[in-house]
Protein backbone atom coordinates (compact mmCIF):
# COMPACT_ATOMS: atom_id res chain seq x y z
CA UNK A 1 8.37 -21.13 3.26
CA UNK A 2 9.90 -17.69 2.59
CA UNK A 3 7.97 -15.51 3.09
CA UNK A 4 6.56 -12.07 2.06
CA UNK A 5 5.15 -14.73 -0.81
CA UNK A 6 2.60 -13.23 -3.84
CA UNK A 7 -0.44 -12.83 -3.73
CA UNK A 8 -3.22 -15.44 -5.42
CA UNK A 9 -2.95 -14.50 -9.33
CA UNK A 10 -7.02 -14.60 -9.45
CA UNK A 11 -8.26 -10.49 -8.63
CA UNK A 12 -10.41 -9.98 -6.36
CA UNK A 13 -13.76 -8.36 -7.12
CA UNK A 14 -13.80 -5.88 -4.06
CA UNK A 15 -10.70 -4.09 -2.70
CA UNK A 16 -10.86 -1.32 0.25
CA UNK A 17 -6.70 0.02 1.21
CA UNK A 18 -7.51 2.81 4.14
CA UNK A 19 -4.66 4.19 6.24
CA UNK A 20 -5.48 3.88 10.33
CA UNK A 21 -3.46 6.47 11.97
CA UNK A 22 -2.52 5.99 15.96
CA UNK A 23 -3.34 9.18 17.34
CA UNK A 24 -3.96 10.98 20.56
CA UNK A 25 -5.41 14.15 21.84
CA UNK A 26 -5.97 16.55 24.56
CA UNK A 27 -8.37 19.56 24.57
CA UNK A 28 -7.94 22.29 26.83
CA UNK A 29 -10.64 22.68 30.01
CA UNK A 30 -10.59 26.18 29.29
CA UNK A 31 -10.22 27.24 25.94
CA UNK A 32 -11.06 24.17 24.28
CA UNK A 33 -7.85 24.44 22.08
CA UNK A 34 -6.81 20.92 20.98
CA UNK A 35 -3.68 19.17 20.31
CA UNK A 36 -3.19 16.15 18.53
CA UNK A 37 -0.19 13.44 18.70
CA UNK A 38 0.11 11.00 15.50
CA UNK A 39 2.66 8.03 16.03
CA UNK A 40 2.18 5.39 13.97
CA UNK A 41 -0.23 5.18 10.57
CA UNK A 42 -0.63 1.62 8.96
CA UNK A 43 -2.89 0.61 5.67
CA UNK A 44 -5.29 -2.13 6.33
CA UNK A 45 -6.68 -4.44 2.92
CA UNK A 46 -9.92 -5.76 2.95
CA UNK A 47 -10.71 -7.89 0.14
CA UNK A 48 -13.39 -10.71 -1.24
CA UNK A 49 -12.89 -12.79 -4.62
CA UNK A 50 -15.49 -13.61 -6.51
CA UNK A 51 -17.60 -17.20 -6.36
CA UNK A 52 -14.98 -19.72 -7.69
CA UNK A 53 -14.72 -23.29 -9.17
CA UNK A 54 -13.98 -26.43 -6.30
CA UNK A 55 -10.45 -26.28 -7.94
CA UNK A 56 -9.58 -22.48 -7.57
CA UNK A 57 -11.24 -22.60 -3.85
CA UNK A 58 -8.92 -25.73 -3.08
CA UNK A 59 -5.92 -23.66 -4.34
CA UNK A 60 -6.64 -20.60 -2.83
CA UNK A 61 -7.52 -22.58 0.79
CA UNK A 62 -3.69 -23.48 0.13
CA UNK A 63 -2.50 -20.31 0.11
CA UNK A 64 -4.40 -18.95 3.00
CA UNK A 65 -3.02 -21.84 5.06
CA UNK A 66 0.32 -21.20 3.81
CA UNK A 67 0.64 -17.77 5.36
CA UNK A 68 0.36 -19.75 8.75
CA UNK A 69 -2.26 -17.41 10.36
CA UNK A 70 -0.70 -14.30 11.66
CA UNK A 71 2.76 -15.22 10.83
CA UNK A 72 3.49 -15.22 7.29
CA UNK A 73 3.13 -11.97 5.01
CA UNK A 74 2.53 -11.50 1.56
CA UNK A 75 2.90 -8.98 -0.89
CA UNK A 76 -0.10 -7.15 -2.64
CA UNK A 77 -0.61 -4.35 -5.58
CA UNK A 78 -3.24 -2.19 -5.06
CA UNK A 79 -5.51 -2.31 -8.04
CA UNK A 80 -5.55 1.31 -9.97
CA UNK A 81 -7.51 1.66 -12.57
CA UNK A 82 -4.84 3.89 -13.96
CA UNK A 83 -1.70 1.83 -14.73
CA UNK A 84 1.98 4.15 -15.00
CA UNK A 85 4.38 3.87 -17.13
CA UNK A 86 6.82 5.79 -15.50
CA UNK A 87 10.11 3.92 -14.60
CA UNK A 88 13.85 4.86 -14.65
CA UNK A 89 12.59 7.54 -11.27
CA UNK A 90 14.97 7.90 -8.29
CA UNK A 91 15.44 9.67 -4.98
CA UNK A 92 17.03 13.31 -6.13
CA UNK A 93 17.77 13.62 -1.90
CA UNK A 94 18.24 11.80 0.59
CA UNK A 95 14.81 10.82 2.26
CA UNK A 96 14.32 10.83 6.01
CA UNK A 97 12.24 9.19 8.30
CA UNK A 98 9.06 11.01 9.31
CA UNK A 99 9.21 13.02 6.52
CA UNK A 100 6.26 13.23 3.86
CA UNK A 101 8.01 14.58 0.69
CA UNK A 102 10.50 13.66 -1.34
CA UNK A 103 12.63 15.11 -4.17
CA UNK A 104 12.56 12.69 -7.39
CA UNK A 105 14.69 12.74 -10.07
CA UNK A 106 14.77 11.12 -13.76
CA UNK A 107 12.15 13.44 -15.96
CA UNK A 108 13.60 15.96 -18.52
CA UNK A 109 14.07 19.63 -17.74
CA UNK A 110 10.30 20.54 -17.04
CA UNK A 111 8.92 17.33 -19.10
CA UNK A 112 4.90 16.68 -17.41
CA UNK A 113 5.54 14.46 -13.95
CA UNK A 114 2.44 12.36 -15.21
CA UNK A 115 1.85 12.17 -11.34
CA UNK A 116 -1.71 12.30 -10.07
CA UNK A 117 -2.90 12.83 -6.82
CA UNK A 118 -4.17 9.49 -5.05
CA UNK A 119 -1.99 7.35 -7.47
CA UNK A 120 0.21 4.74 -5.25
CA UNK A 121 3.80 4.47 -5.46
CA UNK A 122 6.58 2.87 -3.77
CA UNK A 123 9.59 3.53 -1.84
CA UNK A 124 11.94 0.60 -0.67
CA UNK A 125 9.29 -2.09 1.50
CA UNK A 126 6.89 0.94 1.90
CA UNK A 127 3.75 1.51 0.26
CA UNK A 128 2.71 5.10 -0.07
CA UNK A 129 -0.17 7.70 -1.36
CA UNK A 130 0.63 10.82 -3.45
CA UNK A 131 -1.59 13.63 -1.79
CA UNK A 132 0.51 16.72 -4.14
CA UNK A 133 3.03 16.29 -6.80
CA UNK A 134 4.12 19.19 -9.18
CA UNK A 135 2.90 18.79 -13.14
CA UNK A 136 5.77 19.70 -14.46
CA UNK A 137 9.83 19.15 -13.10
CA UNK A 138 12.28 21.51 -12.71
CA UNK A 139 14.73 22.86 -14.43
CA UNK A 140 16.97 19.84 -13.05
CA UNK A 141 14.30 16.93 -14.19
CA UNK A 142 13.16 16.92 -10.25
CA UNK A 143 9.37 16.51 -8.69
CA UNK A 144 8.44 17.51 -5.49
CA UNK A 145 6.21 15.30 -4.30
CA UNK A 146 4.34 14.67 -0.78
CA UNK A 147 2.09 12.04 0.22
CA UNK A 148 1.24 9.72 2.98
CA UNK A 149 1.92 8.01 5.06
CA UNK A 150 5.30 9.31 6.62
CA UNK A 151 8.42 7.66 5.93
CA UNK A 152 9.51 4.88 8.67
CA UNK A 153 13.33 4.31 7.40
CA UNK A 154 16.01 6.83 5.59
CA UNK A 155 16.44 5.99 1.87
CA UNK A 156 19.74 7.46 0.50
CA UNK A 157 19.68 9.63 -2.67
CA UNK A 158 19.49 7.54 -5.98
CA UNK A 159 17.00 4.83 -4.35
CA UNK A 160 14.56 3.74 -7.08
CA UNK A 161 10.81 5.18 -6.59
CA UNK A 162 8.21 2.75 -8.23
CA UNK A 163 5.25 4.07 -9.70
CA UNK A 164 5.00 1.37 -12.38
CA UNK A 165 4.32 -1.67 -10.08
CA UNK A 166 3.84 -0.63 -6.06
CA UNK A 167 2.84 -2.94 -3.45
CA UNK A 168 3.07 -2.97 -0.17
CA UNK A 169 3.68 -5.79 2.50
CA UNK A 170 0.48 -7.62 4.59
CA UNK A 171 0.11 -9.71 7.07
CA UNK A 172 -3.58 -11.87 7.81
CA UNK A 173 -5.70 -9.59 10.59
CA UNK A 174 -6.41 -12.66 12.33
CA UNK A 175 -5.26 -16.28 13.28
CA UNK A 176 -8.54 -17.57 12.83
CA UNK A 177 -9.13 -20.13 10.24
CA UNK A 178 -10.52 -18.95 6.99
CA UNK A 179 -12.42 -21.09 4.61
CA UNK A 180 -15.39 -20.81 1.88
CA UNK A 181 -18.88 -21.32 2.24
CA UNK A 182 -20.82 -22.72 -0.58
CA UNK A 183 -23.03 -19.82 -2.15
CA UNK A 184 -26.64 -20.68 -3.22
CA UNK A 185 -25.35 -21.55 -6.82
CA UNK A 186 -23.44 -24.48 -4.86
CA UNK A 187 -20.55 -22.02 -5.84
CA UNK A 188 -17.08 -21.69 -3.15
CA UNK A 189 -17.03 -18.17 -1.45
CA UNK A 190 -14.62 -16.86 0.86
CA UNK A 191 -16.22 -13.90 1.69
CA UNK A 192 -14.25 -10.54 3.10
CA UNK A 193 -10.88 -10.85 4.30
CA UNK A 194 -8.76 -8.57 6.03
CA UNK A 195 -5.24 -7.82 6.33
CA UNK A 196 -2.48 -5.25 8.03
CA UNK A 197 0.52 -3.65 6.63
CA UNK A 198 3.78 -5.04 7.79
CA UNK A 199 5.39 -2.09 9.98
């Protein structure tokens, strides 16, 4: 098996993608001024399918034992209700780890980004969150954009940026075996499953 391998092809019918930050802090005895350490930030999937047929549960079962537990990852596309169209985008600058913006090139001289805050986007391996993003380029065809989380590896200038078709790479939460219980309706259900980003 190679993996990261896709995800099932049936969607689920509940998706939750937050970003868990690793963070620290210390408040002052005196003053009560605080400062706060952030090293690592990870998104964590939690997702259920609807009740299924014997034959989709018996597929599905396969995949799920496929991934070996903890071991094996998989890739997975957030699902936003707004689909982009933008392609043909690439790093204007080099990008740097720890860094939360990025220069993009590939619009016209100040053509409409079509970039909306919240909308997911990809960059290399790394799935990542638009939090600002100018509505308009520059007079070069460049977008300033920040979002989250922070970089973790440098991406040279002229990397593609994919807006049209992110995902992001997972890995099981647990080792535990997961299976489907049969619903009133006699009806497979796995129930809510949860997952880590590959860091």
């Amino acid at each position: 098996m190679i993996y990261p391998i896709e995800f099932p092809a049936r969607a689920p019918s509940t998706e939750r993608l937050v970003l868990n930050r690793r963070q620290s802090g210390t408040e002052s005895n005196f003053t009560f001024k605080q400062q706060t350490v952030q090293t690592a930030s990870q998104w964590v999937l939690e997702w259920s399918w609807p009740p299924m047929t014997f034959a989709e549960a018996e597929t599905t079962s396969g995949w799920i034992l496929s991934l070996k537990g903890q071991i094996g990852t998989f890739r997975y596309h957030p699902r936003q209700r707004l689909a982009s169209a933008l392609s043909g985008k690439t790093l204007a600058i080099q990008g740097y780890a720890y860094n939360d913006t990025i220069s993009v090139g590939g619009w016209s001289a100040n053509a409409g980004s079509g970039l909306r805050i919240g909308q997911f986007f990809q960059l290399g391996d790394q799935l990542l969150r638009i939090v600002a993003a100018g509505a308009n380029a520059d007079a070069a065809g460049k977008v300033t954009i920040s979002f989250e989380p922070e970089l973790r590896l440098n991406y040279t200038s002229g990397t593609a940026v994919n807006f049209a078709n992110p995902s992001g790479t997972f890995r099981l939460s647990t080792a535990d075996g997961l299976g489907y219980t049969l619903t009133p309706d006699k009806m497979p259900e796995f129930g809510t499953i949860q997952a880590r980003e590959v860091v």
